[in-house]
Protein backbone atom coordinates (compact mmCIF):
# COMPACT_ATOMS: atom_id res chain seq x y z
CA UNK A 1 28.48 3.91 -14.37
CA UNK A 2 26.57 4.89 -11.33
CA UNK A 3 23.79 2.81 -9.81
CA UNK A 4 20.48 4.11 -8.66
CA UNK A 5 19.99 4.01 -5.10
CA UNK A 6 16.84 1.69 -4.61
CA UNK A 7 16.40 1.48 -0.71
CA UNK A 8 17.59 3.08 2.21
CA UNK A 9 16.42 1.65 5.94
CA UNK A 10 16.72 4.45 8.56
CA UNK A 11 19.31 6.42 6.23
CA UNK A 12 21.24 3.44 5.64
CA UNK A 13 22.09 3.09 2.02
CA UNK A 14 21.06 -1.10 1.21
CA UNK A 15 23.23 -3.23 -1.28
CA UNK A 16 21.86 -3.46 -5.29
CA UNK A 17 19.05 -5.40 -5.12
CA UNK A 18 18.60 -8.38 -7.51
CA UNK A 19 15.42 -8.69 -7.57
CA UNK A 20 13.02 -5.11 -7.04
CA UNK A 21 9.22 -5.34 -7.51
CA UNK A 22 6.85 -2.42 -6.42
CA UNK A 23 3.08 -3.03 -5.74
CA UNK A 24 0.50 0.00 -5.64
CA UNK A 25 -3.14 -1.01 -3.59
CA UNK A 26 -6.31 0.73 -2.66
CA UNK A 27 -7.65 0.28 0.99
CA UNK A 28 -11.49 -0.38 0.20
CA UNK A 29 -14.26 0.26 3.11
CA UNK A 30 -16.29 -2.73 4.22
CA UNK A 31 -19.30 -0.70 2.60
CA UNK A 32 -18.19 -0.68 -0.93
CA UNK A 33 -19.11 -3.73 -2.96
CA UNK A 34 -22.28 -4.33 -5.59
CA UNK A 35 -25.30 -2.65 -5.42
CA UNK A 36 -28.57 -3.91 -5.55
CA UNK A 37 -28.41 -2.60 -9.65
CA UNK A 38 -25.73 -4.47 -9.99
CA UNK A 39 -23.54 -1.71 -10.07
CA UNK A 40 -20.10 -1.83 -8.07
CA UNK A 41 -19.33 1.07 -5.62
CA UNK A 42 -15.70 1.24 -4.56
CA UNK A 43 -14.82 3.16 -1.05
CA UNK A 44 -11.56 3.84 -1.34
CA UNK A 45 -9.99 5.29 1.98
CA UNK A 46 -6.31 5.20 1.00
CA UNK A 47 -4.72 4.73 -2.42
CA UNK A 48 -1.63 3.67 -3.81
CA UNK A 49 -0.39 1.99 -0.41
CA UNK A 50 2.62 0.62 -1.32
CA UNK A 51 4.21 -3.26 -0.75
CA UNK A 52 7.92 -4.00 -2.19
CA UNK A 53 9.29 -7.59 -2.81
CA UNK A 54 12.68 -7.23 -3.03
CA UNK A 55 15.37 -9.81 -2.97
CA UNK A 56 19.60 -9.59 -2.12
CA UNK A 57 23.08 -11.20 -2.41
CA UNK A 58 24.55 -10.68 0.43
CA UNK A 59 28.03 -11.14 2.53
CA UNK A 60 27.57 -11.79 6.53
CA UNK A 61 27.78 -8.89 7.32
CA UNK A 62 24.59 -7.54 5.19
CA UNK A 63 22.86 -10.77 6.74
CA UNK A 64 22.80 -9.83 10.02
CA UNK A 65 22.14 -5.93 9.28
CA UNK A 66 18.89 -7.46 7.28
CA UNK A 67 17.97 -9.85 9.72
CA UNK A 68 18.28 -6.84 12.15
CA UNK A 69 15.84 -4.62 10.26
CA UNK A 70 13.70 -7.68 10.16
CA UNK A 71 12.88 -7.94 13.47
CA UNK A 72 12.08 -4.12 13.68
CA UNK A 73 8.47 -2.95 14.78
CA UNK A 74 8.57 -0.12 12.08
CA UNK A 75 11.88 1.09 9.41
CA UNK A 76 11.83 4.63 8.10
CA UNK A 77 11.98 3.25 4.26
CA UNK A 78 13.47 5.33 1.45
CA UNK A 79 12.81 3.32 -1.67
CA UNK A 80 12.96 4.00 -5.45
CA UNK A 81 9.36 5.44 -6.38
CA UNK A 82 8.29 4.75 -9.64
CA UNK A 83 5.49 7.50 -9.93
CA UNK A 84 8.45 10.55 -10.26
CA UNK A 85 11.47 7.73 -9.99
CA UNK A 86 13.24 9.29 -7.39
CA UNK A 87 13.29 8.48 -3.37
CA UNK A 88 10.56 8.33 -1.24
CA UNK A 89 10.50 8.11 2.24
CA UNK A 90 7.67 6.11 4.10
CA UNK A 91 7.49 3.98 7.22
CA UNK A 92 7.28 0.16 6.77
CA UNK A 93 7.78 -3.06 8.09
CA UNK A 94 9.09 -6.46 6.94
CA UNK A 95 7.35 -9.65 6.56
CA UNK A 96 8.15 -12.86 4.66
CA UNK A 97 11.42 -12.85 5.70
CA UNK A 98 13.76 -15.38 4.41
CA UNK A 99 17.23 -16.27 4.30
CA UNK A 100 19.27 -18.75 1.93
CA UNK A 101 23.07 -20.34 2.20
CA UNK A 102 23.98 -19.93 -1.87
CA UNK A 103 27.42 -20.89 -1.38
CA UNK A 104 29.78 -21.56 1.96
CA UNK A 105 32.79 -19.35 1.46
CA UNK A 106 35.76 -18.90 4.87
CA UNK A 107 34.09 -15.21 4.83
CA UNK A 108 30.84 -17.47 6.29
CA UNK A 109 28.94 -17.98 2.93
CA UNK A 110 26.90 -15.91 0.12
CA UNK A 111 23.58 -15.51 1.16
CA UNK A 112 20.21 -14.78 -1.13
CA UNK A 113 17.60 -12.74 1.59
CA UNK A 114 14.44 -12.01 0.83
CA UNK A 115 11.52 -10.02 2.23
CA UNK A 116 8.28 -7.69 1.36
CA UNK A 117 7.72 -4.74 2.66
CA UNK A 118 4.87 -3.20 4.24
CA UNK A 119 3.72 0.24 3.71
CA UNK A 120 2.19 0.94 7.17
C-alpha cells in the first residue's frame, strides 16, 4: 500500500508525517469592520492563505535536514492540498520550531519535530 506524499521542501520528498493539520485564512484590510448600522463589512485582500502544523518521527539524520529547513528565509513547499487533494506548490517559511529526544538509541535517538508553516 502506497502512501500519499504530504510535503515536499525544495523537491525533497519529507518522511510520513504523524501529525498533518491544514489551516485556510482571509487577509482582512484595516478598513473592514462594523458599520455605523451595525452591519459588518469584510475587506478581504487575500483568501485561503494557507498555515500547516505538522508534526514528525524522525532518525538524526531527518533532524538535522529539518532543523536545516528551519532556519531557511523562505522553502519552496509542496504540500498535500485538500481543496483538489493533490500537491501544491507555494513558498513558506517555518516558525514554532521544536525538537524532542523520544528515545536515546546508538543511531543518536528518535526524535518527535514539530513546526507550522507559513504561507508567505
Amino acid at each position: 500500500m502506497a502512501f500519499i506524499q504530504y510535503l515536499k521542501f525544495d523537491g525533497e520528498s519529507l518522511p510520513l508525517p504523524d501529525f498533518y493539520d491544514i489551516d485556510l485564512s482571509d487577509v482582512e484590510a484595516d478598513s473592514g469592520g462594523e458599520t455605523e448600522a451595525g452591519t459588518t463589512q469584510r475587506d478581504v485582500i487575500r483568501s485561503g492563505v494557507v498555515t500547516i502544523s505538522v508534526s514528525f518521527s524522525v532518525s538524526s539524520a531527518w533532524l538535522k535536514k529539518l532543523t536545516a529547513y528551519s532556519k531557511k528565509p523562505k522553502i519552496a513547499v509542496q504540500y498535500f492540498d485538500t481543496e483538489n487533494l493533490a500537491l501544491k506548490e507555494t513558498e513558506m517559511y517555518i516558525t514554532g520550531y521544536k525538537a524532542k529526544l523520544e528515545k536515546d538509541t546508538s543511531y543518536k535517538g528518535l526524535w518527535t519535530v514539530s513546526f507550522t508553516l507559513k504561507e508567505f
